[in-house]
PDB file of N, CA and C in Angstrom:
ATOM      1  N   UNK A   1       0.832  -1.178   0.000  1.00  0.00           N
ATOM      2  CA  UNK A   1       0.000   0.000   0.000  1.00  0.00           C
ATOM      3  C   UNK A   1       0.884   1.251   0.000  1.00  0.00           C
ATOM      4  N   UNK A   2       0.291   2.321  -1.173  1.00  0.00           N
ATOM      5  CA  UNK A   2       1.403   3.074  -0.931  1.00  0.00           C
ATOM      6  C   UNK A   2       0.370   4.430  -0.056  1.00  0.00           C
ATOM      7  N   UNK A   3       1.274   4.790   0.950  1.00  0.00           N
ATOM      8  CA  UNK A   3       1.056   5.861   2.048  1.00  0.00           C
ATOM      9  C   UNK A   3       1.491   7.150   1.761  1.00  0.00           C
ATOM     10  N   UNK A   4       2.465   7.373   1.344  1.00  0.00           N
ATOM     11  CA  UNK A   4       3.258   8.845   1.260  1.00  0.00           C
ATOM     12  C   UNK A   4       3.711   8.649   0.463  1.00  0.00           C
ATOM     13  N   UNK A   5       3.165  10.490  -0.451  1.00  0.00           N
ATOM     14  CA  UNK A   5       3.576  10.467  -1.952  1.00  0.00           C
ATOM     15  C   UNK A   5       3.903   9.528  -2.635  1.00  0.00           C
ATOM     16  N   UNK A   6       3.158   8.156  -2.555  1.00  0.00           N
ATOM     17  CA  UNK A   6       3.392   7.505  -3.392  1.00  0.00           C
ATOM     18  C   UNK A   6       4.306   6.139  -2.877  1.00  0.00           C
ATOM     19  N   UNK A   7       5.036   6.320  -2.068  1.00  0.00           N
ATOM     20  CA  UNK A   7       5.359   5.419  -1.118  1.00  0.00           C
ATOM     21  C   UNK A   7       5.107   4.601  -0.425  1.00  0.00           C
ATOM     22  N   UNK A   8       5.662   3.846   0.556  1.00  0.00           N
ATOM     23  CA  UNK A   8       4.914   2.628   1.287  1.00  0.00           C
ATOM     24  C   UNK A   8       4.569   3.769   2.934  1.00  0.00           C
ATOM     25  N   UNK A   9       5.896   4.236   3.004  1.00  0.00           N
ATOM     26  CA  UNK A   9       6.157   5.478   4.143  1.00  0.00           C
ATOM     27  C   UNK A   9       6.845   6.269   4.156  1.00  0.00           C
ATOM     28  N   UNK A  10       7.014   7.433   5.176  1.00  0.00           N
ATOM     29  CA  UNK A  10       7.665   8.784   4.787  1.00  0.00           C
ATOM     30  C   UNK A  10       9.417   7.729   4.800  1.00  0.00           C
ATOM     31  N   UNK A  11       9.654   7.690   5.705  1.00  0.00           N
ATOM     32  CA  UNK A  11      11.133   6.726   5.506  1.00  0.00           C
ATOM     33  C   UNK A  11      11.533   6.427   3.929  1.00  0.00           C
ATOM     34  N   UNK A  12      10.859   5.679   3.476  1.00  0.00           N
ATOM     35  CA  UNK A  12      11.377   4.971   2.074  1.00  0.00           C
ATOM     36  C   UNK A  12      11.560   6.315   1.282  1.00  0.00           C
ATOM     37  N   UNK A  13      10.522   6.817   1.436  1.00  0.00           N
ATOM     38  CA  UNK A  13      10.021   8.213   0.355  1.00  0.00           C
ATOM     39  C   UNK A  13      11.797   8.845   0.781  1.00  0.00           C
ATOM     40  N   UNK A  14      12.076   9.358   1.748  1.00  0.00           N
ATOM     41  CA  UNK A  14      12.669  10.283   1.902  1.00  0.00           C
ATOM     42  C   UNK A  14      14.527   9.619   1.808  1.00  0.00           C
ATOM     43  N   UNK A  15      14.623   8.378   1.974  1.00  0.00           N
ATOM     44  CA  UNK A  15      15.493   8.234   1.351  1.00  0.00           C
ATOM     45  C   UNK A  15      16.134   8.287   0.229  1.00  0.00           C
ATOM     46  N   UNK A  16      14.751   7.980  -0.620  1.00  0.00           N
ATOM     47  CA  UNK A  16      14.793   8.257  -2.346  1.00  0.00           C
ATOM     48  C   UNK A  16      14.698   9.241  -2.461  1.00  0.00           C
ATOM     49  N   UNK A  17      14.513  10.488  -1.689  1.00  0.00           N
ATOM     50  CA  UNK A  17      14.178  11.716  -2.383  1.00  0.00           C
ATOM     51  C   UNK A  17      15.739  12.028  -1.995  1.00  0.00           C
ATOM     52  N   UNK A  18      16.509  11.743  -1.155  1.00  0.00           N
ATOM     53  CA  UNK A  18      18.012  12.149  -1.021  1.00  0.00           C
ATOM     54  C   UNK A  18      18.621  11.672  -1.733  1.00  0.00           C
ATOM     55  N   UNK A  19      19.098  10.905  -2.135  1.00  0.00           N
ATOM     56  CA  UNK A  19      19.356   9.756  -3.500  1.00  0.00           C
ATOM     57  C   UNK A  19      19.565  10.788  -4.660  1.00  0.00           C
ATOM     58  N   UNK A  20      17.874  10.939  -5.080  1.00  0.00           N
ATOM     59  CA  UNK A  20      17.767  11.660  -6.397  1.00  0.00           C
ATOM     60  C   UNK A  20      17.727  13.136  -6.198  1.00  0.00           C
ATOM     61  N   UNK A  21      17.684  13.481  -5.084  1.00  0.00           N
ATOM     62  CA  UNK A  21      17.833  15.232  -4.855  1.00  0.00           C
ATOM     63  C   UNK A  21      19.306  15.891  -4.776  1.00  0.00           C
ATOM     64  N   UNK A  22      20.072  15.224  -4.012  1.00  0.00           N
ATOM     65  CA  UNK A  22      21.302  15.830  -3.717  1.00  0.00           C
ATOM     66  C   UNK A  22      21.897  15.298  -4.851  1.00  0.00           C
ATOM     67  N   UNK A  23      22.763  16.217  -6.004  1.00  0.00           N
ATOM     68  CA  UNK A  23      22.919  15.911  -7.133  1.00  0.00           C
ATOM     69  C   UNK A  23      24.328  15.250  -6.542  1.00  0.00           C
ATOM     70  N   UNK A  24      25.630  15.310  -5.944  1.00  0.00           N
ATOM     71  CA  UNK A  24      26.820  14.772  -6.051  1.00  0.00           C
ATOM     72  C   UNK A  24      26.276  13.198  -5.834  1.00  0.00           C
ATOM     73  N   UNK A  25      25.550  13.389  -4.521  1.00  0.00           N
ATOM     74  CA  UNK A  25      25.329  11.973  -4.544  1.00  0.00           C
ATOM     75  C   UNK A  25      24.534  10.729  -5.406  1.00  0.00           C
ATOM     76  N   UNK A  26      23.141  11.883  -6.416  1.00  0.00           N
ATOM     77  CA  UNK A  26      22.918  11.161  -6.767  1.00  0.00           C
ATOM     78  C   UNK A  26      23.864  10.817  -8.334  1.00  0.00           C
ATOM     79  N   UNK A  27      24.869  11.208  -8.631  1.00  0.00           N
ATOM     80  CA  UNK A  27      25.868  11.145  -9.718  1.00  0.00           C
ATOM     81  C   UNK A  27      26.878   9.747  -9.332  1.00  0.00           C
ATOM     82  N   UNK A  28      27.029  10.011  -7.874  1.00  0.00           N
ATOM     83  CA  UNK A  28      27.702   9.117  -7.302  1.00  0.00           C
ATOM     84  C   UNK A  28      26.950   7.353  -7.554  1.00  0.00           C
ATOM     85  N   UNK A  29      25.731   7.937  -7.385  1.00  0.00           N
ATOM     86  CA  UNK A  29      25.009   6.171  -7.315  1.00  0.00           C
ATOM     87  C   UNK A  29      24.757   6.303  -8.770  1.00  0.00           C
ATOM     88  N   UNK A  30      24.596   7.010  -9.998  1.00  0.00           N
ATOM     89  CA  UNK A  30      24.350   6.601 -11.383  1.00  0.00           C
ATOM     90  C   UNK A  30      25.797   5.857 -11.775  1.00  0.00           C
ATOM     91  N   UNK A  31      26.594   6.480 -11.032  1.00  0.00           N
ATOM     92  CA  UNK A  31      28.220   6.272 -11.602  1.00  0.00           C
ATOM     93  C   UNK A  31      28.306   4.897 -11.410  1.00  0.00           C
ATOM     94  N   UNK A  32      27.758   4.449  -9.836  1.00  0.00           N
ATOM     95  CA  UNK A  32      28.179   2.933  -9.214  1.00  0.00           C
ATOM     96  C   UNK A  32      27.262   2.083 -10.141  1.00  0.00           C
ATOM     97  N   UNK A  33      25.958   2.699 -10.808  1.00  0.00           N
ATOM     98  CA  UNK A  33      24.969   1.886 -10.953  1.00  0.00           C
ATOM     99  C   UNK A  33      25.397   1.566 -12.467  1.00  0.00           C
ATOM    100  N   UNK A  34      25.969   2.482 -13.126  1.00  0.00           N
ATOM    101  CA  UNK A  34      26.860   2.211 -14.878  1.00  0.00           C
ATOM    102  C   UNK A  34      27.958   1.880 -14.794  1.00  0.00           C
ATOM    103  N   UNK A  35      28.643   1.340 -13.601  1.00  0.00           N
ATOM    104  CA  UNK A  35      30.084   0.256 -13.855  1.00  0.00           C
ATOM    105  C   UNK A  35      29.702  -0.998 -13.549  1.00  0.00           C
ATOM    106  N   UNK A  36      28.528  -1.022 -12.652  1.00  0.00           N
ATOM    107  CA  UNK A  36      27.805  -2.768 -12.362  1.00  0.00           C
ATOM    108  C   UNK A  36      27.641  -3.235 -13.425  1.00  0.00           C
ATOM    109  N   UNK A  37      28.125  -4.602 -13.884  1.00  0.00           N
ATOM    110  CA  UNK A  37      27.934  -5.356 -14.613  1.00  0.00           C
ATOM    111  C   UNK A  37      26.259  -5.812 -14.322  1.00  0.00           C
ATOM    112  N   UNK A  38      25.641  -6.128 -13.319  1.00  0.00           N
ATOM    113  CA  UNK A  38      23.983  -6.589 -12.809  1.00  0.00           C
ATOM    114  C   UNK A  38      23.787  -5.339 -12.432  1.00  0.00           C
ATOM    115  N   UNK A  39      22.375  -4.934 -12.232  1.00  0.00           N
ATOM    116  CA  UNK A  39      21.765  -4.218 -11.354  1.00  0.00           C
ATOM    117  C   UNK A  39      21.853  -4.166 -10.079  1.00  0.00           C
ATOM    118  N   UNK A  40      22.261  -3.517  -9.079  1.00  0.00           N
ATOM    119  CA  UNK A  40      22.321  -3.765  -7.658  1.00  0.00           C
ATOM    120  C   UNK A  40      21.279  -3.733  -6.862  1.00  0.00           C
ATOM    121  N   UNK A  41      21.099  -4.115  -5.700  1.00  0.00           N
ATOM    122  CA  UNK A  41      20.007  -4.037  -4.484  1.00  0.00           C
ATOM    123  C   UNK A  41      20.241  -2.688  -4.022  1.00  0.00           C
ATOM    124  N   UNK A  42      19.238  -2.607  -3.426  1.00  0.00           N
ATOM    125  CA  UNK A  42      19.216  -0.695  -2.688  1.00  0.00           C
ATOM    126  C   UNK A  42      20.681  -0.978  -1.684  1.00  0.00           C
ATOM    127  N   UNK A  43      20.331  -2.555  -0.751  1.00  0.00           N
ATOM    128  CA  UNK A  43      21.462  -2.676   0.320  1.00  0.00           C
ATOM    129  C   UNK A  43      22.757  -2.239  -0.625  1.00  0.00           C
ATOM    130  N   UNK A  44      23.012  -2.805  -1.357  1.00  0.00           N
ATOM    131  CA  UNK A  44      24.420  -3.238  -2.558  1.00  0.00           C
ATOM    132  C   UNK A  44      24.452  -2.112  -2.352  1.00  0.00           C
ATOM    133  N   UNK A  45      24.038  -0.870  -3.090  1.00  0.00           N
ATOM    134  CA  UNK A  45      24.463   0.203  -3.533  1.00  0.00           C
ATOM    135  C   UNK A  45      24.548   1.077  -2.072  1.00  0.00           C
ATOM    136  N   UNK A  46      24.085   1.100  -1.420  1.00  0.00           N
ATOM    137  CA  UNK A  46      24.220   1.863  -0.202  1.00  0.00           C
ATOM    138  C   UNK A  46      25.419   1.797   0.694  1.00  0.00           C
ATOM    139  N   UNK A  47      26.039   0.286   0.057  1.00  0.00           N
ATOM    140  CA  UNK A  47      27.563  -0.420   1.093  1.00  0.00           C
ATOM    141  C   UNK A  47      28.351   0.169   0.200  1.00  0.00           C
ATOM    142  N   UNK A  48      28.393   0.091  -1.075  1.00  0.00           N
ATOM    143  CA  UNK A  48      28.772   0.263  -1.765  1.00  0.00           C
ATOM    144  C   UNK A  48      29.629   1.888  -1.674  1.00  0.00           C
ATOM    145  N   UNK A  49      28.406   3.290  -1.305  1.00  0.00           N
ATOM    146  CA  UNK A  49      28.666   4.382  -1.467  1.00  0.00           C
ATOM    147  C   UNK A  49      28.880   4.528  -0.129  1.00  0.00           C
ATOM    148  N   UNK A  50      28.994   3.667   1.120  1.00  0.00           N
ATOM    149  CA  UNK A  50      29.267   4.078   1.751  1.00  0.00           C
ATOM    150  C   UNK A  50      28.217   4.847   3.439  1.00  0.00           C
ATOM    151  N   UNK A  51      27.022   4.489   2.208  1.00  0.00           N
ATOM    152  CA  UNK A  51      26.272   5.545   3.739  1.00  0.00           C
ATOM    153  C   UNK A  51      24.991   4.489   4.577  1.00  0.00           C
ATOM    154  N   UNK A  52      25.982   2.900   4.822  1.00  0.00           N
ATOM    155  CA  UNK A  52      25.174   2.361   5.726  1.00  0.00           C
ATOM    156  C   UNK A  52      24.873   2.931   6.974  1.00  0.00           C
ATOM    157  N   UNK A  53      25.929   3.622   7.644  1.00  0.00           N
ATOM    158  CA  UNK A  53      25.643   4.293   8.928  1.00  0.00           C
ATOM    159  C   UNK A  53      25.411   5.326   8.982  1.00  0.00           C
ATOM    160  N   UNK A  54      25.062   5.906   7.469  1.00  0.00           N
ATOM    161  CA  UNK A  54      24.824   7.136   7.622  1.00  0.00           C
ATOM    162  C   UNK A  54      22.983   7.868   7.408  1.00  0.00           C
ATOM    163  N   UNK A  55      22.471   9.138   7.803  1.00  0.00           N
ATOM    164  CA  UNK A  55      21.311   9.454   7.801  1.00  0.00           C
ATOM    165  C   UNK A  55      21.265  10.555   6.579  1.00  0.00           C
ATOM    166  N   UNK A  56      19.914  10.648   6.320  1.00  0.00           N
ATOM    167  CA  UNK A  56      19.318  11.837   5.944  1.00  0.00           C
ATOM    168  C   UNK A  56      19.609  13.068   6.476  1.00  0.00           C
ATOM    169  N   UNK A  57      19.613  14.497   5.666  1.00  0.00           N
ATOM    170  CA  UNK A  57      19.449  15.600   5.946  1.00  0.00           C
ATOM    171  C   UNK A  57      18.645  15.520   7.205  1.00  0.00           C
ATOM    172  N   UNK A  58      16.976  14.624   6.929  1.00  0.00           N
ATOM    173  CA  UNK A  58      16.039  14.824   7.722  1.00  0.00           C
ATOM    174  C   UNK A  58      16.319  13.924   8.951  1.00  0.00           C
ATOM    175  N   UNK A  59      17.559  12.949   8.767  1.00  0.00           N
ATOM    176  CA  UNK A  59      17.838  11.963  10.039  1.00  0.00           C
ATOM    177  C   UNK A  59      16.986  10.599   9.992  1.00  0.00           C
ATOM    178  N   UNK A  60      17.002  10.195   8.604  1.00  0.00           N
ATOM    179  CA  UNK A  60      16.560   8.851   8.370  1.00  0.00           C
ATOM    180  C   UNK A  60      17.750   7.889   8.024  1.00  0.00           C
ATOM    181  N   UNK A  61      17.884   7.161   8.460  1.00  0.00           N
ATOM    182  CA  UNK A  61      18.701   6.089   8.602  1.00  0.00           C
ATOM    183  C   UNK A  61      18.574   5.517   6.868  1.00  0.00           C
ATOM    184  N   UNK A  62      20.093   5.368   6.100  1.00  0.00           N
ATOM    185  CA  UNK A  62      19.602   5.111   5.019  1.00  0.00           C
ATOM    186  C   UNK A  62      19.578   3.469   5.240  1.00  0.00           C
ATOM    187  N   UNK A  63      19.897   2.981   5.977  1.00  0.00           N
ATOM    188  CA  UNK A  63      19.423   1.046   6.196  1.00  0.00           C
ATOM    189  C   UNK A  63      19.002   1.236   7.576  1.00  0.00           C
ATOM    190  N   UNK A  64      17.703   0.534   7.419  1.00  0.00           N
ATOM    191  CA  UNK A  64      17.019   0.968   9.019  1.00  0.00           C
ATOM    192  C   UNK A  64      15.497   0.159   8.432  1.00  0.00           C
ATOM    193  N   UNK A  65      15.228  -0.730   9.246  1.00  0.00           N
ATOM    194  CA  UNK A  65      13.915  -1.741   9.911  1.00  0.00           C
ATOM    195  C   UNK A  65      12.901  -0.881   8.642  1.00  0.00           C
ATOM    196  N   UNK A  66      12.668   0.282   9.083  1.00  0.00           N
ATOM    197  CA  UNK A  66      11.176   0.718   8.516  1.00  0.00           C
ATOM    198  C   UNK A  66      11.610   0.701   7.239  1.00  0.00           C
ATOM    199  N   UNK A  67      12.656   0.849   6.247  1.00  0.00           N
ATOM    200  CA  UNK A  67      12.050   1.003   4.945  1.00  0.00           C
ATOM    201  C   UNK A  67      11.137  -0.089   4.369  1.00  0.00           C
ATOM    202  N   UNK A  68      10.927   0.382   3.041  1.00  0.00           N
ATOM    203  CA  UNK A  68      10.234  -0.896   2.467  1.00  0.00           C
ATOM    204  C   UNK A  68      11.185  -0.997   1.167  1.00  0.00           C
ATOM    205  N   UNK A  69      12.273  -2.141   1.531  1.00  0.00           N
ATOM    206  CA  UNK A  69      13.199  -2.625   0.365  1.00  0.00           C
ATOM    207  C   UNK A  69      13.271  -3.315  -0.873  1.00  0.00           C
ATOM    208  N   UNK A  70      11.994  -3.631  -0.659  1.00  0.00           N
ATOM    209  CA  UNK A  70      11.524  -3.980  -2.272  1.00  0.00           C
ATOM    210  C   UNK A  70      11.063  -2.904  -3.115  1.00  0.00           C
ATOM    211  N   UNK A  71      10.434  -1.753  -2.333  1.00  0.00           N
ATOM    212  CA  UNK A  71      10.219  -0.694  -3.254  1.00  0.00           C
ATOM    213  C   UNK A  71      11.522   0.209  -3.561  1.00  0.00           C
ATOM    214  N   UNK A  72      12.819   0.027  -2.975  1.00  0.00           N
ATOM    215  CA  UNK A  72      13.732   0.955  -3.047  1.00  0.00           C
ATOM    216  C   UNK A  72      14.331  -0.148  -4.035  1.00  0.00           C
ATOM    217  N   UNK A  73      14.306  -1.505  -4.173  1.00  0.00           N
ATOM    218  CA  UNK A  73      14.918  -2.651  -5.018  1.00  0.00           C
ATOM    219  C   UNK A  73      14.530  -1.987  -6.436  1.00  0.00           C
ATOM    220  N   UNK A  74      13.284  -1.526  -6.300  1.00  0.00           N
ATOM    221  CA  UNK A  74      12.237  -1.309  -7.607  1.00  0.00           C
ATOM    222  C   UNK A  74      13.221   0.029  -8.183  1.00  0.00           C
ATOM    223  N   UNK A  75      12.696   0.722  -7.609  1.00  0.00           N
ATOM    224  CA  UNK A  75      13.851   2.259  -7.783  1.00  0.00           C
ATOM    225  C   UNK A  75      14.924   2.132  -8.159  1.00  0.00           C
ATOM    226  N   UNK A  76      15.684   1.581  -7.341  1.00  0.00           N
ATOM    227  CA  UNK A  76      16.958   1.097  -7.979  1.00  0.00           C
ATOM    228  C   UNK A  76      17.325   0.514  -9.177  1.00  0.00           C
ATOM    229  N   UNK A  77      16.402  -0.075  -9.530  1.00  0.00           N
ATOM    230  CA  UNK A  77      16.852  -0.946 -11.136  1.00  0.00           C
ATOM    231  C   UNK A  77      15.799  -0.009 -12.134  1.00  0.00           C
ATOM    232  N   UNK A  78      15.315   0.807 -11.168  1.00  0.00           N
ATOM    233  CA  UNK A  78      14.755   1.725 -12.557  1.00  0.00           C
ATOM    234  C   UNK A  78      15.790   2.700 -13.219  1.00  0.00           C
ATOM    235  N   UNK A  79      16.517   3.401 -12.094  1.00  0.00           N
ATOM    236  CA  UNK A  79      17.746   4.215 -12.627  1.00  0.00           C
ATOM    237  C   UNK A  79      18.693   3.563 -13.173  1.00  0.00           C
ATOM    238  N   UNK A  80      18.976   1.913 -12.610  1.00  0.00           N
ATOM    239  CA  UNK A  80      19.806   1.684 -13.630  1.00  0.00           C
ATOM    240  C   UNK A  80      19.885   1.151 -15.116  1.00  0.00           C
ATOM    241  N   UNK A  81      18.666   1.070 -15.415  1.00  0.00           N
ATOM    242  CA  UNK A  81      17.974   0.799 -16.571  1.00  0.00           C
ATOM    243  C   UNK A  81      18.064   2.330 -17.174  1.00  0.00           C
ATOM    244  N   UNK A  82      17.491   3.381 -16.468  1.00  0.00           N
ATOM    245  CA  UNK A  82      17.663   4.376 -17.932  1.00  0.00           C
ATOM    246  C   UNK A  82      19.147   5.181 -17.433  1.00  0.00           C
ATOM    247  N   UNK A  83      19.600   4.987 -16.991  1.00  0.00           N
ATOM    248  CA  UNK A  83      21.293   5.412 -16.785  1.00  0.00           C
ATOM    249  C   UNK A  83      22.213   4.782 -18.181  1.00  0.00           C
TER     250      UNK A  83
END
Protein backbone atom coordinates (compact mmCIF):
# COMPACT_ATOMS: atom_id res chain seq x y z
CA UNK A 1 0.00 0.00 0.00
CA UNK A 2 1.40 3.07 -0.93
CA UNK A 3 1.06 5.86 2.05
CA UNK A 4 3.26 8.84 1.26
CA UNK A 5 3.58 10.47 -1.95
CA UNK A 6 3.39 7.50 -3.39
CA UNK A 7 5.36 5.42 -1.12
CA UNK A 8 4.91 2.63 1.29
CA UNK A 9 6.16 5.48 4.14
CA UNK A 10 7.67 8.78 4.79
CA UNK A 11 11.13 6.73 5.51
CA UNK A 12 11.38 4.97 2.07
CA UNK A 13 10.02 8.21 0.35
CA UNK A 14 12.67 10.28 1.90
CA UNK A 15 15.49 8.23 1.35
CA UNK A 16 14.79 8.26 -2.35
CA UNK A 17 14.18 11.72 -2.38
CA UNK A 18 18.01 12.15 -1.02
CA UNK A 19 19.36 9.76 -3.50
CA UNK A 20 17.77 11.66 -6.40
CA UNK A 21 17.83 15.23 -4.86
CA UNK A 22 21.30 15.83 -3.72
CA UNK A 23 22.92 15.91 -7.13
CA UNK A 24 26.82 14.77 -6.05
CA UNK A 25 25.33 11.97 -4.54
CA UNK A 26 22.92 11.16 -6.77
CA UNK A 27 25.87 11.15 -9.72
CA UNK A 28 27.70 9.12 -7.30
CA UNK A 29 25.01 6.17 -7.31
CA UNK A 30 24.35 6.60 -11.38
CA UNK A 31 28.22 6.27 -11.60
CA UNK A 32 28.18 2.93 -9.21
CA UNK A 33 24.97 1.89 -10.95
CA UNK A 34 26.86 2.21 -14.88
CA UNK A 35 30.08 0.26 -13.85
CA UNK A 36 27.81 -2.77 -12.36
CA UNK A 37 27.93 -5.36 -14.61
CA UNK A 38 23.98 -6.59 -12.81
CA UNK A 39 21.77 -4.22 -11.35
CA UNK A 40 22.32 -3.76 -7.66
CA UNK A 41 20.01 -4.04 -4.48
CA UNK A 42 19.22 -0.70 -2.69
CA UNK A 43 21.46 -2.68 0.32
CA UNK A 44 24.42 -3.24 -2.56
CA UNK A 45 24.46 0.20 -3.53
CA UNK A 46 24.22 1.86 -0.20
CA UNK A 47 27.56 -0.42 1.09
CA UNK A 48 28.77 0.26 -1.76
CA UNK A 49 28.67 4.38 -1.47
CA UNK A 50 29.27 4.08 1.75
CA UNK A 51 26.27 5.54 3.74
CA UNK A 52 25.17 2.36 5.73
CA UNK A 53 25.64 4.29 8.93
CA UNK A 54 24.82 7.14 7.62
CA UNK A 55 21.31 9.45 7.80
CA UNK A 56 19.32 11.84 5.94
CA UNK A 57 19.45 15.60 5.95
CA UNK A 58 16.04 14.82 7.72
CA UNK A 59 17.84 11.96 10.04
CA UNK A 60 16.56 8.85 8.37
CA UNK A 61 18.70 6.09 8.60
CA UNK A 62 19.60 5.11 5.02
CA UNK A 63 19.42 1.05 6.20
CA UNK A 64 17.02 0.97 9.02
CA UNK A 65 13.92 -1.74 9.91
CA UNK A 66 11.18 0.72 8.52
CA UNK A 67 12.05 1.00 4.95
CA UNK A 68 10.23 -0.90 2.47
CA UNK A 69 13.20 -2.62 0.36
CA UNK A 70 11.52 -3.98 -2.27
CA UNK A 71 10.22 -0.69 -3.25
CA UNK A 72 13.73 0.95 -3.05
CA UNK A 73 14.92 -2.65 -5.02
CA UNK A 74 12.24 -1.31 -7.61
CA UNK A 75 13.85 2.26 -7.78
CA UNK A 76 16.96 1.10 -7.98
CA UNK A 77 16.85 -0.95 -11.14
CA UNK A 78 14.75 1.73 -12.56
CA UNK A 79 17.75 4.21 -12.63
CA UNK A 80 19.81 1.68 -13.63
CA UNK A 81 17.97 0.80 -16.57
CA UNK A 82 17.66 4.38 -17.93
CA UNK A 83 21.29 5.41 -16.78
Amino acid sequence: MKNYNGWTNYETWNVMLWLNGIENLYFSMVGMLQSSKTPLTYRELIFALDLNNEITGDRIPFIDASLNYNELNEAIEEIYKNS
